[in-house]
N, C-alpha and C. Protein backbone atom coordinates (compact mmCIF):
# COMPACT_ATOMS: atom_id res chain seq x y z
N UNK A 1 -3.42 2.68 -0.17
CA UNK A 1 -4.30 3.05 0.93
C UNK A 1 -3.52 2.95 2.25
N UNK A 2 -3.72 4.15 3.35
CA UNK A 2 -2.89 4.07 4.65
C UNK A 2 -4.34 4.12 5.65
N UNK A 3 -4.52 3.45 5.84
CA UNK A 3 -6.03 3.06 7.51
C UNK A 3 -5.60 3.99 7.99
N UNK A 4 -6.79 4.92 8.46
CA UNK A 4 -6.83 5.81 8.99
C UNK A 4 -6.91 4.82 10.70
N UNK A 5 -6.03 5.46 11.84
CA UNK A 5 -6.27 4.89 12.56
C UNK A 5 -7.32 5.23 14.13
N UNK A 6 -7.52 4.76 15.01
CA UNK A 6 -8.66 5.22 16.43
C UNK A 6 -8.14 6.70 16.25
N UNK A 7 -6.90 6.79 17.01
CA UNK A 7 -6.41 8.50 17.13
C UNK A 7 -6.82 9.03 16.25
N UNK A 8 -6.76 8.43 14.57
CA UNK A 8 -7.06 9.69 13.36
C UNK A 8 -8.21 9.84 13.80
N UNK A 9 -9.19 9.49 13.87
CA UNK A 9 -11.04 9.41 14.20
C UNK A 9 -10.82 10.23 15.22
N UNK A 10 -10.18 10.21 16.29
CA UNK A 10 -10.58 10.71 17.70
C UNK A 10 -10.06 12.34 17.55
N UNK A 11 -8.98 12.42 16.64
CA UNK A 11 -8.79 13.31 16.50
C UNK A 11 -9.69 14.35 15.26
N UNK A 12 -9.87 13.61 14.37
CA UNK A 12 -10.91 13.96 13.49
C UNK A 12 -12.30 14.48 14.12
N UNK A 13 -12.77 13.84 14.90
CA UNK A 13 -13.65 14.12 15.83
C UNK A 13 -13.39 15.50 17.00
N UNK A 14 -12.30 15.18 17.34
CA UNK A 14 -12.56 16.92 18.35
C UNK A 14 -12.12 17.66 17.87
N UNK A 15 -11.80 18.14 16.14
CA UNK A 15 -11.38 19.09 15.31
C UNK A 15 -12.87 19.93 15.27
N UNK A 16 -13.63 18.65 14.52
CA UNK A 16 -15.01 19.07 14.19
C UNK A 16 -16.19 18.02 14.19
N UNK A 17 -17.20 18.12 14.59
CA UNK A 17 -17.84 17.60 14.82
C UNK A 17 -18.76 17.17 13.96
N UNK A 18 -18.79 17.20 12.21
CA UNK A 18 -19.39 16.90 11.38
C UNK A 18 -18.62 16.47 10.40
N UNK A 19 -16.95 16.25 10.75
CA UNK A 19 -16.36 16.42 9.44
C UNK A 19 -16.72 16.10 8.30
N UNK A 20 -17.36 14.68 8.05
CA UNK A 20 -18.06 14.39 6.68
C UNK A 20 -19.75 15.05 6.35
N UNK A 21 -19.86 16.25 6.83
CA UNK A 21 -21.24 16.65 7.28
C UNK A 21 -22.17 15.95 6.59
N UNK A 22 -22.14 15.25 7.51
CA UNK A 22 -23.48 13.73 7.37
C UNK A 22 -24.79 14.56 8.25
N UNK A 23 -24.87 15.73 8.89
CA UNK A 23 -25.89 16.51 9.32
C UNK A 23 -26.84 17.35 7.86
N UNK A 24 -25.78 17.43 7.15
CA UNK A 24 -25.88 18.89 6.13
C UNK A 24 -26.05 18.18 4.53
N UNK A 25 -25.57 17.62 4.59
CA UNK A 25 -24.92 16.96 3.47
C UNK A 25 -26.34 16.20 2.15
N UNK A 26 -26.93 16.68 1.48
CA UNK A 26 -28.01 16.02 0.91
C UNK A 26 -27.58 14.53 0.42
N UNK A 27 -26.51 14.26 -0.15
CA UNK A 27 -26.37 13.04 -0.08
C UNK A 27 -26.31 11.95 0.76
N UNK A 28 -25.55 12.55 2.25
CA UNK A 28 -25.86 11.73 2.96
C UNK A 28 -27.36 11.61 3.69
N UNK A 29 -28.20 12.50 3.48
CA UNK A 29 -29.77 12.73 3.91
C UNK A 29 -29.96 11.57 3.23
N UNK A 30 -29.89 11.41 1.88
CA UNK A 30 -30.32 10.20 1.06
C UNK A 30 -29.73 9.21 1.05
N UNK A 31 -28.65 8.84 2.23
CA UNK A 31 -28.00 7.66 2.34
C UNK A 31 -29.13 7.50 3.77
N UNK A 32 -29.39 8.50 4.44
CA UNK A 32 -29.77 7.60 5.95
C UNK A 32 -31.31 7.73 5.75
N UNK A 33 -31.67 8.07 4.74
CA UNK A 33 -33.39 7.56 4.22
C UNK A 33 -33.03 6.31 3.87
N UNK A 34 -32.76 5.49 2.67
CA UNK A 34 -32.24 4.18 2.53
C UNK A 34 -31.78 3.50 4.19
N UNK A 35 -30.98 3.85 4.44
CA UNK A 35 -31.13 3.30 5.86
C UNK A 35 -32.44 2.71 6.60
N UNK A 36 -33.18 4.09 6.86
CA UNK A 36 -34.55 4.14 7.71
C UNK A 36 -35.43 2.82 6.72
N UNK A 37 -35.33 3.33 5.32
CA UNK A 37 -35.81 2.22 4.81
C UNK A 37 -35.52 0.94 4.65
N UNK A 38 -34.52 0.35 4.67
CA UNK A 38 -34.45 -0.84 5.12
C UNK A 38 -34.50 -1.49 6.50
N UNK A 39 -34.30 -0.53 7.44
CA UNK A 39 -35.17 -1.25 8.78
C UNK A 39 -36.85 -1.40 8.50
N UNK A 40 -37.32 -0.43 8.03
CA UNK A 40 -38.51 -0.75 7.90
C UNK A 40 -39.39 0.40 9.24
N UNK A 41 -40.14 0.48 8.90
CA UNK A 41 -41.33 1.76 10.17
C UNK A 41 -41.18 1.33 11.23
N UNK A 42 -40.89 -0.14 12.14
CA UNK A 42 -40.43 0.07 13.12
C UNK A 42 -41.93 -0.04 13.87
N UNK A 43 -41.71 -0.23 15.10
CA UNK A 43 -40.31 -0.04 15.95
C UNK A 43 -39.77 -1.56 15.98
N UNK A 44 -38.62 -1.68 16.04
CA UNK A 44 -38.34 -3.10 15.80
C UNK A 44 -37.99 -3.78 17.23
N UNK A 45 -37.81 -2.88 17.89
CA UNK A 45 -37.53 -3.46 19.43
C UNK A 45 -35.96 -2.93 19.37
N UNK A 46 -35.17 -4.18 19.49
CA UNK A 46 -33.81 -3.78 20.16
C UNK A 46 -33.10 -3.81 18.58
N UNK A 47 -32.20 -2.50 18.59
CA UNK A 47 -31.63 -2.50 17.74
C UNK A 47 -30.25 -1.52 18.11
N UNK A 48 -29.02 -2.03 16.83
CA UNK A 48 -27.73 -1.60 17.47
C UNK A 48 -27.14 -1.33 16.12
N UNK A 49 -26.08 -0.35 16.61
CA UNK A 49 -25.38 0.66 15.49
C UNK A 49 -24.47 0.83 15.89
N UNK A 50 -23.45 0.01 15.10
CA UNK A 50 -22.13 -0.16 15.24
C UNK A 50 -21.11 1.13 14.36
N UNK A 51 -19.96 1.87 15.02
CA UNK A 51 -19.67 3.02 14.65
C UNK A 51 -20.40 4.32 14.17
N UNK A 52 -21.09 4.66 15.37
CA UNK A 52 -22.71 5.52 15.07
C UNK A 52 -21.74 7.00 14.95
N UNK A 53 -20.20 6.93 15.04
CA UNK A 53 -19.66 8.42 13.96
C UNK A 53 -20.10 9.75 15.41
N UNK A 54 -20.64 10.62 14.64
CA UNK A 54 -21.04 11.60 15.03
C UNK A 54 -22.77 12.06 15.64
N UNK A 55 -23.33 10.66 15.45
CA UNK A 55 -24.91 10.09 16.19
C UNK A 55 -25.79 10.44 14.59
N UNK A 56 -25.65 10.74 13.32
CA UNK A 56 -26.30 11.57 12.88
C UNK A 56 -26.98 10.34 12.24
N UNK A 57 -26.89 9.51 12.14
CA UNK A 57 -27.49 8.23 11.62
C UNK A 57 -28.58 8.20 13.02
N UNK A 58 -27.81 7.65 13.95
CA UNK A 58 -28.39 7.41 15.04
C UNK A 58 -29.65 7.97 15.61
N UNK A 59 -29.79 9.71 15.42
CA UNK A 59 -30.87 10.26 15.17
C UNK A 59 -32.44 9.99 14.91
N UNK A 60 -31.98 9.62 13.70
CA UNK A 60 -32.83 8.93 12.59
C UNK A 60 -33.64 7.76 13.23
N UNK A 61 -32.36 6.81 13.48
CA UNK A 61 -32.86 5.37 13.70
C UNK A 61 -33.96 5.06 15.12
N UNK A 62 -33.50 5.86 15.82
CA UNK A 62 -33.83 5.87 17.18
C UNK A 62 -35.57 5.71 17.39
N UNK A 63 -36.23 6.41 16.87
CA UNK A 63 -37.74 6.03 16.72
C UNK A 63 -38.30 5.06 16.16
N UNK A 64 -37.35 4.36 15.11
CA UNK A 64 -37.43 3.19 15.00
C UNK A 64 -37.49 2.06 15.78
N UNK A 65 -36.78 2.09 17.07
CA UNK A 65 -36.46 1.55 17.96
C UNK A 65 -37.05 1.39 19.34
N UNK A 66 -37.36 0.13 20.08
CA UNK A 66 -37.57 1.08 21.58
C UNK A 66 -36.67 0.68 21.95
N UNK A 67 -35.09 0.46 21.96
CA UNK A 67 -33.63 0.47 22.42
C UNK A 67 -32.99 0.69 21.23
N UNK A 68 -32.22 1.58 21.35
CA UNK A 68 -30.99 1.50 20.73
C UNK A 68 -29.50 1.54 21.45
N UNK A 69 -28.90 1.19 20.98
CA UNK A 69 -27.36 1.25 21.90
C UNK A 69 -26.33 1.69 20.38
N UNK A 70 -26.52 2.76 20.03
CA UNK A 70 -25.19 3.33 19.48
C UNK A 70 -24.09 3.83 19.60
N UNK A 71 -23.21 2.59 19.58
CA UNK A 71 -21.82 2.32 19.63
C UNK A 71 -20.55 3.18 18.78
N UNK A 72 -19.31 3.55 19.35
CA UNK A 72 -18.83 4.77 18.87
C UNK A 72 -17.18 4.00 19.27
N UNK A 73 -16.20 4.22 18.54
CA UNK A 73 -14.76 3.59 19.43
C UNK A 73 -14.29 4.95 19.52
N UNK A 74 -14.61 5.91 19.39
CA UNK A 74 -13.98 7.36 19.74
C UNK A 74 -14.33 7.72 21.11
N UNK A 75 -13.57 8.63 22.05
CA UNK A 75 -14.10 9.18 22.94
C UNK A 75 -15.00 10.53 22.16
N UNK A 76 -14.27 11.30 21.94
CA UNK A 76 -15.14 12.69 21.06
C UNK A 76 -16.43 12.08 20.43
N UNK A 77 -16.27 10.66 19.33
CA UNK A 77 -17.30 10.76 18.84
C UNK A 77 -18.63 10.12 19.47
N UNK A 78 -18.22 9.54 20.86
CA UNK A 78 -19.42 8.77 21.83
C UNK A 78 -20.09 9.99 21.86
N UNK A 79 -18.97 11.02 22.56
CA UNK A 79 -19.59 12.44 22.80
C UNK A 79 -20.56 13.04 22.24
N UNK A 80 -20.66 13.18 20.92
CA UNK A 80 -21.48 13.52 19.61
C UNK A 80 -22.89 12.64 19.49
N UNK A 81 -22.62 11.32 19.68
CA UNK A 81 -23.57 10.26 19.41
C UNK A 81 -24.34 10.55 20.71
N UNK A 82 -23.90 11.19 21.99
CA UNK A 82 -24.61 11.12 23.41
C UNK A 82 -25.22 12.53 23.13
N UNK A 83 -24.58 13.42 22.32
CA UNK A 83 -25.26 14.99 22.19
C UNK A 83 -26.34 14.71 21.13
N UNK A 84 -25.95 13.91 20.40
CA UNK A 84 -27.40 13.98 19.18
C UNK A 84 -28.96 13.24 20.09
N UNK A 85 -28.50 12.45 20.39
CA UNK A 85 -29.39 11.28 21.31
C UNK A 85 -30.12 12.07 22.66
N UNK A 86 -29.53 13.06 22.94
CA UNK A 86 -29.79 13.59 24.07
C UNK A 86 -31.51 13.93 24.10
N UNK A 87 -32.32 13.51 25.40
CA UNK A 87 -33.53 13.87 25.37
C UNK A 87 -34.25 12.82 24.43
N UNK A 88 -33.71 11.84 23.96
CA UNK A 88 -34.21 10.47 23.13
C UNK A 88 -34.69 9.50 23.93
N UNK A 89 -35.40 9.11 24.20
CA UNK A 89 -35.93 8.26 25.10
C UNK A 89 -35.52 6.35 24.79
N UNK A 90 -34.89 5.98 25.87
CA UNK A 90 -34.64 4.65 25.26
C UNK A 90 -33.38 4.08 23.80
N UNK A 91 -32.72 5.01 24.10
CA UNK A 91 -31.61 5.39 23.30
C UNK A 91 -30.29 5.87 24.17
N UNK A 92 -29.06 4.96 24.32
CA UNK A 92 -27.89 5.47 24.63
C UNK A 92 -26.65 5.22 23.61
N UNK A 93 -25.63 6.09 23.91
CA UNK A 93 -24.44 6.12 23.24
C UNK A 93 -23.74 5.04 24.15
N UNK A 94 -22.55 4.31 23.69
CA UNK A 94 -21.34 3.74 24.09
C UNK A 94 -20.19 3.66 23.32
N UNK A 95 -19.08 3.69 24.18
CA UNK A 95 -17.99 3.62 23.66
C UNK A 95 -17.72 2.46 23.23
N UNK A 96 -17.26 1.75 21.98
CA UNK A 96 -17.23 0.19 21.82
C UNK A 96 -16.27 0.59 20.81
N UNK A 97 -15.01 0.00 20.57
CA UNK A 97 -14.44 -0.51 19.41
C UNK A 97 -14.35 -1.74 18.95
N UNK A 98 -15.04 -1.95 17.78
CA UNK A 98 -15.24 -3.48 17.07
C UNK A 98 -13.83 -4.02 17.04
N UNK A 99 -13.34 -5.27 16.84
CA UNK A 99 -14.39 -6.41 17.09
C UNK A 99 -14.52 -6.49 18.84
N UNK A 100 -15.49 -6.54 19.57
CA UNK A 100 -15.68 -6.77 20.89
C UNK A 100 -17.04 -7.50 20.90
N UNK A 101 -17.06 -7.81 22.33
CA UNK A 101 -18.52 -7.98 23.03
C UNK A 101 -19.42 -7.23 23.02
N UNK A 102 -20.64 -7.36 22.36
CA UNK A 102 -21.46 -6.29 22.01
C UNK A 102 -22.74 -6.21 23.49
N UNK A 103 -23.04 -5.29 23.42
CA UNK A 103 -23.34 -4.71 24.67
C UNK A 103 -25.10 -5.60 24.97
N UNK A 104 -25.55 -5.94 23.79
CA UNK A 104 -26.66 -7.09 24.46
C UNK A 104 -26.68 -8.22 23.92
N UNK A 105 -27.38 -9.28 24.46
CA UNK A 105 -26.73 -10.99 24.37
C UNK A 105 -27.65 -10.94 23.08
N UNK A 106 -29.09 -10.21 22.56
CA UNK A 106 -30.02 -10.17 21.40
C UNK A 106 -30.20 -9.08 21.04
N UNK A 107 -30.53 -8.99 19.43
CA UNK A 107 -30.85 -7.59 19.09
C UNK A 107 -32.01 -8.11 17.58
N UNK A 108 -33.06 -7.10 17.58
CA UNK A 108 -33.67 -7.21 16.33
C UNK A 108 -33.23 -6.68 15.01
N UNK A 109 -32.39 -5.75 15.52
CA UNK A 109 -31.82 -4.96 13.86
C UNK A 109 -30.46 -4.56 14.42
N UNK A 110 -29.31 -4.97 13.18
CA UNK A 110 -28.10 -4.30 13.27
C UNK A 110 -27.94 -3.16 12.19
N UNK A 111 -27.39 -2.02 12.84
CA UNK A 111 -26.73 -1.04 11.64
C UNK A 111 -25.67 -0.41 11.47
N UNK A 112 -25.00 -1.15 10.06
CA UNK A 112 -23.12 -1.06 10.21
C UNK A 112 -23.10 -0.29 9.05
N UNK A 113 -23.19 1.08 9.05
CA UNK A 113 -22.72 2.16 8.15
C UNK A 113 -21.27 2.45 8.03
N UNK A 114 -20.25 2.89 7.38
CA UNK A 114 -19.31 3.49 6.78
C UNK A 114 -18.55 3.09 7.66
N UNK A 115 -18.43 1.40 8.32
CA UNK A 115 -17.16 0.98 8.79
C UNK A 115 -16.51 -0.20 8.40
N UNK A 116 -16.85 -1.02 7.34
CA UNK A 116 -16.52 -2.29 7.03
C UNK A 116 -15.26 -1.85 6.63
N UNK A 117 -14.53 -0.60 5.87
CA UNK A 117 -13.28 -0.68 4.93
C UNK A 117 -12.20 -0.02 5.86
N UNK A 118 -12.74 0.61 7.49
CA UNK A 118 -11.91 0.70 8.11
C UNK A 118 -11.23 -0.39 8.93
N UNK A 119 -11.86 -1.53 9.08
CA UNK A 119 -11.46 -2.79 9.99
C UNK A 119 -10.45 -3.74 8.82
N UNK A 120 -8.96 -4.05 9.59
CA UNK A 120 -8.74 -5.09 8.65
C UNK A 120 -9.50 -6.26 8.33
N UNK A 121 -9.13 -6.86 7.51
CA UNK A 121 -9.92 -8.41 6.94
C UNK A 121 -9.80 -9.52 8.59
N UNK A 122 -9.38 -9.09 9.40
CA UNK A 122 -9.37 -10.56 10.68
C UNK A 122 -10.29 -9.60 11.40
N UNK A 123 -10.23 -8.42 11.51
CA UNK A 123 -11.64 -7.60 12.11
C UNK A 123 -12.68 -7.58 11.98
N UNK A 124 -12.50 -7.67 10.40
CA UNK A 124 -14.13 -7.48 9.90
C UNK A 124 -14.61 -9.13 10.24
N UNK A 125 -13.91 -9.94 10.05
CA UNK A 125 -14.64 -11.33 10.31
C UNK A 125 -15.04 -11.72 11.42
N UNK A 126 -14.26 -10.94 12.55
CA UNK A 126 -14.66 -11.29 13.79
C UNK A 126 -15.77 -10.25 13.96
N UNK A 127 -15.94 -9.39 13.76
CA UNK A 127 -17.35 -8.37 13.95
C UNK A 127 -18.70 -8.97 13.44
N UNK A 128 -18.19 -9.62 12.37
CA UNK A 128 -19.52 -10.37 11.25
C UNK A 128 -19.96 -11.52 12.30
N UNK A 129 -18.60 -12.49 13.11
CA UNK A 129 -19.28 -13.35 13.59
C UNK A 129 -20.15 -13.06 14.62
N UNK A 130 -19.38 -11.85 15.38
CA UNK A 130 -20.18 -10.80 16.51
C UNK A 130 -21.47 -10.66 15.98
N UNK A 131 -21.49 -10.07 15.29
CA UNK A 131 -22.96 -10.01 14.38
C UNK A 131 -23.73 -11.10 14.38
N UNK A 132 -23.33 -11.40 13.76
CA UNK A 132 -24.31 -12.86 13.57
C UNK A 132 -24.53 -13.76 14.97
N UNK A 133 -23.94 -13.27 15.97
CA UNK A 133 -24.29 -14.21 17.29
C UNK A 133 -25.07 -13.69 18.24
N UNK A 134 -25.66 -12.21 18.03
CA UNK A 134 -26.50 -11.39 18.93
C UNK A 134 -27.80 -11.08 17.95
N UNK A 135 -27.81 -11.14 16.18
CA UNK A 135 -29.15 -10.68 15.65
C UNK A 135 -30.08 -12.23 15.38
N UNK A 136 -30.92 -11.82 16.18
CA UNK A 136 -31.79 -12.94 16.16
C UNK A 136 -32.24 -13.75 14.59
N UNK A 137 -32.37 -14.66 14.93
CA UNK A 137 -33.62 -14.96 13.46
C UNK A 137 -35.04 -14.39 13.39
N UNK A 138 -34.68 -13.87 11.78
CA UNK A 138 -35.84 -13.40 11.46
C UNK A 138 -35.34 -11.21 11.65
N UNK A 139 -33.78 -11.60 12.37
CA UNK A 139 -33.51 -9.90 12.52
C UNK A 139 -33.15 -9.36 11.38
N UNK A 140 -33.00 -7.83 11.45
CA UNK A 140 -32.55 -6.72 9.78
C UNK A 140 -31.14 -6.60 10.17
N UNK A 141 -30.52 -6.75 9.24
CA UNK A 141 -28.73 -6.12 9.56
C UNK A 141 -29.23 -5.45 8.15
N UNK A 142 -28.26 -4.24 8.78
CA UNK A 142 -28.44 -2.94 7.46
C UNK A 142 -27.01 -2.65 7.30
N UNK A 143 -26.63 -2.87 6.47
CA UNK A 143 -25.45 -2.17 5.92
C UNK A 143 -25.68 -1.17 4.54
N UNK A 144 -24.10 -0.30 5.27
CA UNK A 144 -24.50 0.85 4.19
C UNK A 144 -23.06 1.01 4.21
N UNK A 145 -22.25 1.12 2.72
CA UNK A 145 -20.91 1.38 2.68
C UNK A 145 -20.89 2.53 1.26
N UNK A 146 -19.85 2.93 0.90
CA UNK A 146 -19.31 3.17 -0.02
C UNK A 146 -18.68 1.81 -1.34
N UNK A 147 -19.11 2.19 -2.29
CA UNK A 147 -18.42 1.11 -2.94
C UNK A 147 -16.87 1.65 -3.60
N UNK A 148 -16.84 2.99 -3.46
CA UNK A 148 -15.72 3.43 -4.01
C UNK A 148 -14.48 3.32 -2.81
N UNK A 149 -13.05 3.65 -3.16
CA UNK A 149 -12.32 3.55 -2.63
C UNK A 149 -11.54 5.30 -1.96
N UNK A 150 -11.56 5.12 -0.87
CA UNK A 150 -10.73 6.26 -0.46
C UNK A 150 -9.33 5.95 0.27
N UNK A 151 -8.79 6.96 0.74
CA UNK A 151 -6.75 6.83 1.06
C UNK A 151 -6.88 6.35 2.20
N UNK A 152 -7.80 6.40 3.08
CA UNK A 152 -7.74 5.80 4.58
C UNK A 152 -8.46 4.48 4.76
N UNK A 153 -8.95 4.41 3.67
CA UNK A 153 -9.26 2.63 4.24
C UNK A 153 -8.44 1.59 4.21
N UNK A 154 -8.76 0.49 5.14
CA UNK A 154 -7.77 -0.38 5.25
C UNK A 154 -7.89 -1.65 3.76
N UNK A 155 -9.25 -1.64 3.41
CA UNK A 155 -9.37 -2.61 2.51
C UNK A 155 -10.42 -1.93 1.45
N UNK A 156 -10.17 -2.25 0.29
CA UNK A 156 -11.19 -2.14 -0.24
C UNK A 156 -12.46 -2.22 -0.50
N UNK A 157 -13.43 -1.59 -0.70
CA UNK A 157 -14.48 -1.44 -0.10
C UNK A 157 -15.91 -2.07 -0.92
N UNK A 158 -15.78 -2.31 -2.38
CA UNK A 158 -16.68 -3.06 -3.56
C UNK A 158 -16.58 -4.43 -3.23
N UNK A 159 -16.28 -5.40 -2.39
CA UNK A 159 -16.56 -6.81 -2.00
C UNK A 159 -16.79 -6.50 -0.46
N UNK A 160 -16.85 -5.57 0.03
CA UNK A 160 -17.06 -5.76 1.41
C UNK A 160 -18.10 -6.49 2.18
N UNK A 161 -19.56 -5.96 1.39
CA UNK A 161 -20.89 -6.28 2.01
C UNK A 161 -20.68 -7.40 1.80
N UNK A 162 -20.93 -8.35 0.67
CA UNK A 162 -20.90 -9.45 0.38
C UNK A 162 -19.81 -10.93 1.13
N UNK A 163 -18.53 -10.05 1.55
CA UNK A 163 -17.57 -10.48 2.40
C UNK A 163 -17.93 -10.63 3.82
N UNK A 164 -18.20 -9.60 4.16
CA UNK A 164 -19.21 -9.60 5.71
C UNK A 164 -20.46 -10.47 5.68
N UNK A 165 -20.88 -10.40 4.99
CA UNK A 165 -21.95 -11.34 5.09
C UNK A 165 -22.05 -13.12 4.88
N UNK A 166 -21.09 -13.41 3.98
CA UNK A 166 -20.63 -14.65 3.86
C UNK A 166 -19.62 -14.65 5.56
N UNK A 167 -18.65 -13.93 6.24
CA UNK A 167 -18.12 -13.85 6.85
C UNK A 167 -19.14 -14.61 8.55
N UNK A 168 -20.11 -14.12 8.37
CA UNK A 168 -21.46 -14.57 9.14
C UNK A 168 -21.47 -15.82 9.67
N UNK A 169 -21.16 -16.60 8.54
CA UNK A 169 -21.58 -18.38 8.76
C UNK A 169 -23.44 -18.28 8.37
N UNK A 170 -24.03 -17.37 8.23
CA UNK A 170 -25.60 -17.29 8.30
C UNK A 170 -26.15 -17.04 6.56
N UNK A 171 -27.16 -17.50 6.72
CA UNK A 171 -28.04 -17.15 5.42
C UNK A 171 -28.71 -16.31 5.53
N UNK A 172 -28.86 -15.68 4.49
CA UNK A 172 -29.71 -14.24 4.36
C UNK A 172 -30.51 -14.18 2.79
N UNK A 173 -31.73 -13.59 3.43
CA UNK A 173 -32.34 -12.47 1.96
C UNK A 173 -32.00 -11.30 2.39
N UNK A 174 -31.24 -11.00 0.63
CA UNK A 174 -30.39 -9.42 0.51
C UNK A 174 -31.36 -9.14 0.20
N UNK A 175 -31.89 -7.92 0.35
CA UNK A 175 -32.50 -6.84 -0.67
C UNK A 175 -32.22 -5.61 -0.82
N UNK A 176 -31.17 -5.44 -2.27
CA UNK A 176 -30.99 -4.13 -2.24
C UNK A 176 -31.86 -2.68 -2.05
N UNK A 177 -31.55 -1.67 -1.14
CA UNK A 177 -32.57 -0.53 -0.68
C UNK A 177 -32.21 0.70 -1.85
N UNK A 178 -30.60 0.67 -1.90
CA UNK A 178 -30.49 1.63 -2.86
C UNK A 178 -29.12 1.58 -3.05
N UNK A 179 -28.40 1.78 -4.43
CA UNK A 179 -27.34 1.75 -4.63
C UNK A 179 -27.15 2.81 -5.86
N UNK A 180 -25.88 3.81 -5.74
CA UNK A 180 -25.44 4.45 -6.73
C UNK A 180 -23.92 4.03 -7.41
N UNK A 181 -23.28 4.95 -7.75
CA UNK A 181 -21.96 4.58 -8.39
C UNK A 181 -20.90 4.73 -6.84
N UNK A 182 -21.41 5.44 -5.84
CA UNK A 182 -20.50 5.71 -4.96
C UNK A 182 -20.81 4.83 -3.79
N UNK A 183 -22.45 4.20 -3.18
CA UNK A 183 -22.66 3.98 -2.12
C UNK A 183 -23.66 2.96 -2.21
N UNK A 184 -23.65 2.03 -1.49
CA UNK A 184 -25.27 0.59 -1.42
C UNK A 184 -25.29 0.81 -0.27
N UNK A 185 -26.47 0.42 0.18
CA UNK A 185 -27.47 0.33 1.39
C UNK A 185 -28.17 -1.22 0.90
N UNK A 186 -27.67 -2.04 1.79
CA UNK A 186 -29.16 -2.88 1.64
C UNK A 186 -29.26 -3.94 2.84
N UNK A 187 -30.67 -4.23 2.93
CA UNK A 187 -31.80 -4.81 4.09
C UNK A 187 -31.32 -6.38 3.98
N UNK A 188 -31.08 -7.01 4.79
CA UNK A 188 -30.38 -8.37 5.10
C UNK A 188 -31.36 -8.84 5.95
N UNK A 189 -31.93 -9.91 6.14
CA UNK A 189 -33.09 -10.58 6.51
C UNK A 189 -32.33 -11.90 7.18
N UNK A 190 -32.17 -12.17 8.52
CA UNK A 190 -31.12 -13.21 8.76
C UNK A 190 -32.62 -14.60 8.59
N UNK A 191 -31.72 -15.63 7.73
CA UNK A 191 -32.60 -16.93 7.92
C UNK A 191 -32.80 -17.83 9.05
């Protein structure tokens, strides 16, 4: 495996603006239903989406929400996440590359889709602790990965959730939302 790196994304991003067409794509439709479903109908109040890609998750989530702040480390792909969002009320894009300071001191729901296998292992731990120091008790962290492996990730991706989440320092009820041979989604309940 060679990590795809910011430039590959940024550049991936102003090639095309769907490359993994997560707009089009029926599988991914049925990855960001599992999503919606493990936040739950909502609105949950403040909630945040870490590498919101091309916004197409973000979309979705946003009525769930009465804040969202979906976070992007691309310039192109903030761009995308600020064009999908556009006319969303109570919903902005930002530029953030993990691990950082996340943009509010509390949040009721986190959602970390298709980035755990791009962060090395000292990244991902510092993002988890990030995590775990802004979602309240009693908040949803949603993760949604791939369990399979592709050429640009930095780590493998079938212990990830479970790694991030021990990574926390926090206790949780998992409940898986949906899992196939390629992808899990599931609803994390911080104790």
């Amino acid at each position: 495996m060679r990590a795809i790196t910011l430039d590959g994304f940024e550049r991936t991003f102003a090639a095309d603006p769907d490359p993994w067409q997560t707009f089009r794509n029926r599988d991914e439709a049925v990855k960001r239903q599992a999503i919606l479903h493990a936040i739950g109908p909502g609105p949950l109040g403040r909630i945040l989406e870490l590498a919101a890609g091309n916004g197409s998750n973000s979309v979705a989530v946003a009525p769930r929400a009465l804040r969202l702040d979906a976070t992007e480390a691309t310039a192109a792909g903030t761009t995308l996440v600020a064009k999908a969002l556009a006319g969303t009320a109570r919903a902005r894009a930002i530029r953030l590359a993990v691990p950082a300071r996340l943009p509010r001191a509390t949040y009721d729901g986190v959602v970390v889709a298709e980035l755990l296998y791009y962060l090395s292992p000292r990244a991902m731990r510092r993002t988890a602790c990030d995590v775990a120091g802004v979602l309240r008790p009693g908040g949803t962290l949603v993760l949604a990965h791939h369990r399979i492996d592709f050429h640009d990730f930095a780590q493998h991706a079938a212990p990830l959730h479970r790694q991030f989440l021990h990574a926390t320092g926090c206790d949780w009820r998992v409940r898986p939302v949906h899992r196939n041979r390629r992808w899990a989604v599931l609803a994390c309940i911080r104790a």
